[in-house]
Protein backbone atom coordinates (compact mmCIF):
# COMPACT_ATOMS: atom_id res chain seq x y z
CA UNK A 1 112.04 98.40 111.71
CA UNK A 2 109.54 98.06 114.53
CA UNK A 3 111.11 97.34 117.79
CA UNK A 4 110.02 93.80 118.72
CA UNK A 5 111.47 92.80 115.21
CA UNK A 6 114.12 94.24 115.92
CA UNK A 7 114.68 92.11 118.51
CA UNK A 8 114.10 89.11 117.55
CA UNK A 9 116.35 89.55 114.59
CA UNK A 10 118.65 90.26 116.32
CA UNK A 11 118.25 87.60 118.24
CA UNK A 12 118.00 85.05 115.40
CA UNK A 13 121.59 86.94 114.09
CA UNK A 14 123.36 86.61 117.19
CA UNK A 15 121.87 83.67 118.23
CA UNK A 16 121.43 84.83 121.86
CA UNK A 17 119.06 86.14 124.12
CA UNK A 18 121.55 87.89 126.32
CA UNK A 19 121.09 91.52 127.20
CA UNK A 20 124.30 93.38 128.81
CA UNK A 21 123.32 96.22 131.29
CA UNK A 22 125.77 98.95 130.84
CA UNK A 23 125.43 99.78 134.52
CA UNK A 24 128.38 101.89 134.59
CA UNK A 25 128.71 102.74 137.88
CA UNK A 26 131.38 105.67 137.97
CA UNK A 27 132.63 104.71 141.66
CA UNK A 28 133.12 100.98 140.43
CA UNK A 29 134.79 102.02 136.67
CA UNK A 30 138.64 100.55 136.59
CA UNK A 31 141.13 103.30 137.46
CA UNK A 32 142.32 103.73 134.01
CA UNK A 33 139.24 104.48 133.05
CA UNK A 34 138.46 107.25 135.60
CA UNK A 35 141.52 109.37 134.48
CA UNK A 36 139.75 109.64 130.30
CA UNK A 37 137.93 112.77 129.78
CA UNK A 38 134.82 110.49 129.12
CA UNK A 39 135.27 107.68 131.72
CA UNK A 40 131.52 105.80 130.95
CA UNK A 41 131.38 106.32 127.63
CA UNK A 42 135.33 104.71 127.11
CA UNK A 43 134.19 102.18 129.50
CA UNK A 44 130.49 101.23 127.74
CA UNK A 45 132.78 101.48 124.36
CA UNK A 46 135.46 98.60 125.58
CA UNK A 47 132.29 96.40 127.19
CA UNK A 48 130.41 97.07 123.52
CA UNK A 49 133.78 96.24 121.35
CA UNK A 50 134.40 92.56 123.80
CA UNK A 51 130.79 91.45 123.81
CA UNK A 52 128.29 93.14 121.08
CA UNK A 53 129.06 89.64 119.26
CA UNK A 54 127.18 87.52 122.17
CA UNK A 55 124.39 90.30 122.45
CA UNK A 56 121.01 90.13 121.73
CA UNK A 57 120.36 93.82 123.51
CA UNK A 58 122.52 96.10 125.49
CA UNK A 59 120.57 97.91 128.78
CA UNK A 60 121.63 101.11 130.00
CA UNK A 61 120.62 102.28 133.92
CA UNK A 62 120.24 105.82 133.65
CA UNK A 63 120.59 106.63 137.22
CA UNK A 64 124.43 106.09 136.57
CA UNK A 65 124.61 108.67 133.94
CA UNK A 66 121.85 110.82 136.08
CA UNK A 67 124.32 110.69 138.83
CA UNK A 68 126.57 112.92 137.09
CA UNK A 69 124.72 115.14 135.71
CA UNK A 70 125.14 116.91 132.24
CA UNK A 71 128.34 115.29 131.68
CA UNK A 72 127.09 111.99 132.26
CA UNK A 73 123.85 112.68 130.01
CA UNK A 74 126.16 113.31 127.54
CA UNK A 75 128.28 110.43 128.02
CA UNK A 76 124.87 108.12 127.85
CA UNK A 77 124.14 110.19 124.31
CA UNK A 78 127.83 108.96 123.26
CA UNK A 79 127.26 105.48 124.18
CA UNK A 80 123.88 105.20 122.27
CA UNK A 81 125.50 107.00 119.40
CA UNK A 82 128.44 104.76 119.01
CA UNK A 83 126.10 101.61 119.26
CA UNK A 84 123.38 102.93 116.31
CA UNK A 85 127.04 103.93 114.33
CA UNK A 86 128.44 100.34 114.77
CA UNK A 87 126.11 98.12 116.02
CA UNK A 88 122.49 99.14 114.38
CA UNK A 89 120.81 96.41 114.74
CA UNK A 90 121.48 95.38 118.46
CA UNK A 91 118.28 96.30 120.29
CA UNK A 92 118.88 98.82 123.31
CA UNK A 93 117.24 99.64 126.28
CA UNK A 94 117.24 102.58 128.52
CA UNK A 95 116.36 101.13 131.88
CA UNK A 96 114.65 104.52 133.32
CA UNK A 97 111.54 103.01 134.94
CA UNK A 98 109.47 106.34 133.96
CA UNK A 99 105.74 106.75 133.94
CA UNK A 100 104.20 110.09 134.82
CA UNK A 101 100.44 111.71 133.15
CA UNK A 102 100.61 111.95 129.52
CA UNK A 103 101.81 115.41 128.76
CA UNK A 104 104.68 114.98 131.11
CA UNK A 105 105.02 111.76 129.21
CA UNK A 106 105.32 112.94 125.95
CA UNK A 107 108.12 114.94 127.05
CA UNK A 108 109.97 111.71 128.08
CA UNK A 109 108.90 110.06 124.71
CA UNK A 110 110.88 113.16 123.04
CA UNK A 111 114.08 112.54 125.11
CA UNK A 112 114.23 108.22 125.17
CA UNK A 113 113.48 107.64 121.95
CA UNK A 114 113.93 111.00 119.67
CA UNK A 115 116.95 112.52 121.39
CA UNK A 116 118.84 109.80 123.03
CA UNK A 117 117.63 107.36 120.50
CA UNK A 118 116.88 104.11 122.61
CA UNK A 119 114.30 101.49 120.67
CA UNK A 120 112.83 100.75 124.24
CA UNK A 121 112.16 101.83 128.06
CA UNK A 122 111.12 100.70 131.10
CA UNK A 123 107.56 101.62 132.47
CA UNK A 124 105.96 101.92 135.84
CA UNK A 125 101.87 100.99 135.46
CA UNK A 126 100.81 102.76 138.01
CA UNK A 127 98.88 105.89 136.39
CA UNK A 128 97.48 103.35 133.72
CA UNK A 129 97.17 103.30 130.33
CA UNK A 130 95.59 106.89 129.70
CA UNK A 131 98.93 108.28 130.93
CA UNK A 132 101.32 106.11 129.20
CA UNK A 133 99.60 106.71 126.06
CA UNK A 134 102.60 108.84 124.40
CA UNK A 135 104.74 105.71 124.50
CA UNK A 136 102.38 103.41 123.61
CA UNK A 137 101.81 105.45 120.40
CA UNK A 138 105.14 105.05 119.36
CA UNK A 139 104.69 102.04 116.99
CA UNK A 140 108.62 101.60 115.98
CA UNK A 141 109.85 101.85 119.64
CA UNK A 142 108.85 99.54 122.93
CA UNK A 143 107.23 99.92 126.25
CA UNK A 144 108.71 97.33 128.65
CA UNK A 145 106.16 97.52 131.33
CA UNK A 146 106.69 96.12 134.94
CA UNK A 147 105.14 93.55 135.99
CA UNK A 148 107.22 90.70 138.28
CA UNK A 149 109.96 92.79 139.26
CA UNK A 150 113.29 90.80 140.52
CA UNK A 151 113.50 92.79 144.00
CA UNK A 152 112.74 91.10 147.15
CA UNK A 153 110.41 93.67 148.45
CA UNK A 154 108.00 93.82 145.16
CA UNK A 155 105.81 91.53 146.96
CA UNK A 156 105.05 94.47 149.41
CA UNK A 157 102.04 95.33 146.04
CA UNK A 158 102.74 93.50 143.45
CA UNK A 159 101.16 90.82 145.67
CA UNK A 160 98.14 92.34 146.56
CA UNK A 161 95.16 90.10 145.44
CA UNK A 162 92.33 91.68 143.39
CA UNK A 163 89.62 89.91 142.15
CA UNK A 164 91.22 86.32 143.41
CA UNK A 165 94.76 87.31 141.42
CA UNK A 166 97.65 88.87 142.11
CA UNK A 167 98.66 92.53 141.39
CA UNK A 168 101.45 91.71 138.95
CA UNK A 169 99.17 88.95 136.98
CA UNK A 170 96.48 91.99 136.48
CA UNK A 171 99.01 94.10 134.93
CA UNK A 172 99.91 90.76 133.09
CA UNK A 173 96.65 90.67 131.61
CA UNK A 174 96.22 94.41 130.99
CA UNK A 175 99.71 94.81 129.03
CA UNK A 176 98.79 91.82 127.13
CA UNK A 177 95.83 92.31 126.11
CA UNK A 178 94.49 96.01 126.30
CA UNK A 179 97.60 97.99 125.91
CA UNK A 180 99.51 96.13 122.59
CA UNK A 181 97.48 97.45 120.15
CA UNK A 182 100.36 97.94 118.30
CA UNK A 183 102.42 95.05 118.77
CA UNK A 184 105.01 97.23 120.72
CA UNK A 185 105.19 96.41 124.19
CA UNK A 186 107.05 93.96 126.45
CA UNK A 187 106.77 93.21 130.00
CA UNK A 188 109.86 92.91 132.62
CA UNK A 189 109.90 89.90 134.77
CA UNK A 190 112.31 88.88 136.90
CA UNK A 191 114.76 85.58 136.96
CA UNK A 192 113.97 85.67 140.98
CA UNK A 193 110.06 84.30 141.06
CA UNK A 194 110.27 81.78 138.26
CA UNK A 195 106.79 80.11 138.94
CA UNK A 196 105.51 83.48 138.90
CA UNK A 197 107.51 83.85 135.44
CA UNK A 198 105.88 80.82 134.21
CA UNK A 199 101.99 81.96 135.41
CA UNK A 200 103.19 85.28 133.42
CA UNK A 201 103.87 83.49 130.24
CA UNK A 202 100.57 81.70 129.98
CA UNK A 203 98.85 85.06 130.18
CA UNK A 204 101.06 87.31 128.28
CA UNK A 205 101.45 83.97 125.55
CA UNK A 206 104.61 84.72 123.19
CA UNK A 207 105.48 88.53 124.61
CA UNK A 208 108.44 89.00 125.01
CA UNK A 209 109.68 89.32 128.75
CA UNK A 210 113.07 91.73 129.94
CA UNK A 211 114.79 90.11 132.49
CA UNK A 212 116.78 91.39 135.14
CA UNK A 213 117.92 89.35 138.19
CA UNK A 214 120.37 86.81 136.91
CA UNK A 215 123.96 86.10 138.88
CA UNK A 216 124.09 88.52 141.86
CA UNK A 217 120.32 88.60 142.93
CA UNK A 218 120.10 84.75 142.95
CA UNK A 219 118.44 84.05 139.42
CA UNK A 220 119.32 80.81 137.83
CA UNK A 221 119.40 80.49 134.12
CA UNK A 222 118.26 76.75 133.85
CA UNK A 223 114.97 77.94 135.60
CA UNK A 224 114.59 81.05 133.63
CA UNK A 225 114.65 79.80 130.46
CA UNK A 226 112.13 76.79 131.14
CA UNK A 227 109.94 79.13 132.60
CA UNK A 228 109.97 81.92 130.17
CA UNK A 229 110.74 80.61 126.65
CA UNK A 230 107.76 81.42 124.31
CA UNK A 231 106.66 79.17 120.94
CA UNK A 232 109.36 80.58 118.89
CA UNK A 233 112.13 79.47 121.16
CA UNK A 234 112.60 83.28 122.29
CA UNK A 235 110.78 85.26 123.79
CA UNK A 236 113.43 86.49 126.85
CA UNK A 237 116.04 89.37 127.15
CA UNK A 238 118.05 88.14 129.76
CA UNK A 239 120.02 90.82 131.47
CA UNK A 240 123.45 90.75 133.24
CA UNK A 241 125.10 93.69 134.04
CA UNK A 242 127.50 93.62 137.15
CA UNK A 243 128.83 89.64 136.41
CA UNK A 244 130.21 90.76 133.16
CA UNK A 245 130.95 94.43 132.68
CA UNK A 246 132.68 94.39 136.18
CA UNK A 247 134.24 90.93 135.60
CA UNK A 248 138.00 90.17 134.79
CA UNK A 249 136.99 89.00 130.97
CA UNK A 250 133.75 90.92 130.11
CA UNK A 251 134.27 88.91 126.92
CA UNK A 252 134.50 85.46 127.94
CA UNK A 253 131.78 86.07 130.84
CA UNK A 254 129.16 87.33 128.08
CA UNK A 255 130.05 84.29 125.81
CA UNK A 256 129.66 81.93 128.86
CA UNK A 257 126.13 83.02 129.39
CA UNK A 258 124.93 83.07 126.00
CA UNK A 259 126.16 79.76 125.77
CA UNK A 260 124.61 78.43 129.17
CA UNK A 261 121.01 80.33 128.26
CA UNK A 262 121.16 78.79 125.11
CA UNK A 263 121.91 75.48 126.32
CA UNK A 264 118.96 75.52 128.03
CA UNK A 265 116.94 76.44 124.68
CA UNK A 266 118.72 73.56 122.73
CA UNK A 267 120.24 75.77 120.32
């Protein structure tokens, strides 16, 4: 199935638009955890098993895997391989933020989607769309381009006003327009600018839109959603990582959100 289906499936299944980042952070992983042979992957397993039911998408940072090197590549491999066993049709994300020129990029095309087995990644547009050809190729996977990104210093370029707009609404317009030939890519905005969000969905019309920046960055979900909901009532992965996997009850924080976000949607 081609990614963005995928998706929204999923979505319709689930009946959520809730993405949990599996931000696994081995420093913050509950002591019990620390002591298995395969502390992430037993952690990401637990988080999967209490809230895959309220999930639209699970996200995975993979600087926290990075950070331990083989072990925690392989850990990341396990976690991907226990959601395609269990949970196939729950879109996933690696949150990797690559972008390089294109034969260096085919290489990561190989490893995100071939090896690991991720249906998406996030994408830097810096080098263009020459260089970020290899993913774009790939019809049955996505390429989640940044555009707004939720940090506060991303107005430092994105900005930057060229030709009377804005750096982020340019790449806006380019993703949208010039680089979906194949109905495959996505753009991440975040829940911290959402008047930006909203000047993003009337150029990118019903794209979908990967959000990060909800809970501890100072997103709201009420604003989010008005801002970012497309013509199908979807439309919005909307991430949370540390508010549930870190939480008390991953399970009833996850089913708290999906229920607030779709609140908000009237569903």
């Amino acid at each position: 199935m081609q990614g963005v289906n995928k998706y929204n499936s999923r979505a319709d299944k689930s009946q959520s638009l809730l993405c949990v980042g599996l931000d696994s952070d081995f420093e913050k992983l509950p002591s019990k955890f620390k002591k298995l042979k395969n502390p992430q992957f037993e952690f990401n397993k637990w988080i999967i098993d209490e809230t895959a039911e309220f999930s639209a998408a699970f996200k995975a940072n993979s600087a926290f895997y990075e950070a331990r090197g083989d072990q925690g590549l392989r850990e990341l491999k396990m976690t991907i391989d226990y959601l395609r066993a269990n949970h196939s049709d729950i879109f996933t994300i690696l949150d990797a933020k690559r972008a390089d020129i294109g034969n260096t990029n085919s290489g990561y095309v190989r490893a995100i989607f071939d090896w690991l087995g991720f249906d998406a990644v996030t994408l830097h547009p810096y080098l263009g769309k020459e260089a970020l050809q290899p993913f774009l190729d790939r019809s049955d996977k996505v390429s989640i381009v940044l555009c707004r990104t939720s940090n506060p210093g991303a107005i430092e370029f994105q900005d930057l006003e060229i030709g009377g707009r804005k750096f982020w609404q340019v790449i806006a317009e380019k993703v949208s327009r010039d680089w979906n030939e194949k109905k495959n890519c996505m753009l991440m905005v975040g829940a911290t600018y959402p008047d930006d969000m909203k000047i993003v969905r009337n150029i990118a019309g019903d794209m979908t839109f990967l959000v990060p920046g909800i809970g501890s960055q100072g997103g709201e979900v009420e604003a989010t959603v008005k801002a970012g909901l497309n013509s199908q009532n979807k439309g919005l992965i909307i991430n949370s990582s540390r508010g549930i996997i870190f939480s008390e009850d991953p399970k009833t924080e996850a089913k708290k959100l999906r229920d607030e976000i779709n609140k908000y949607r009237n569903v």
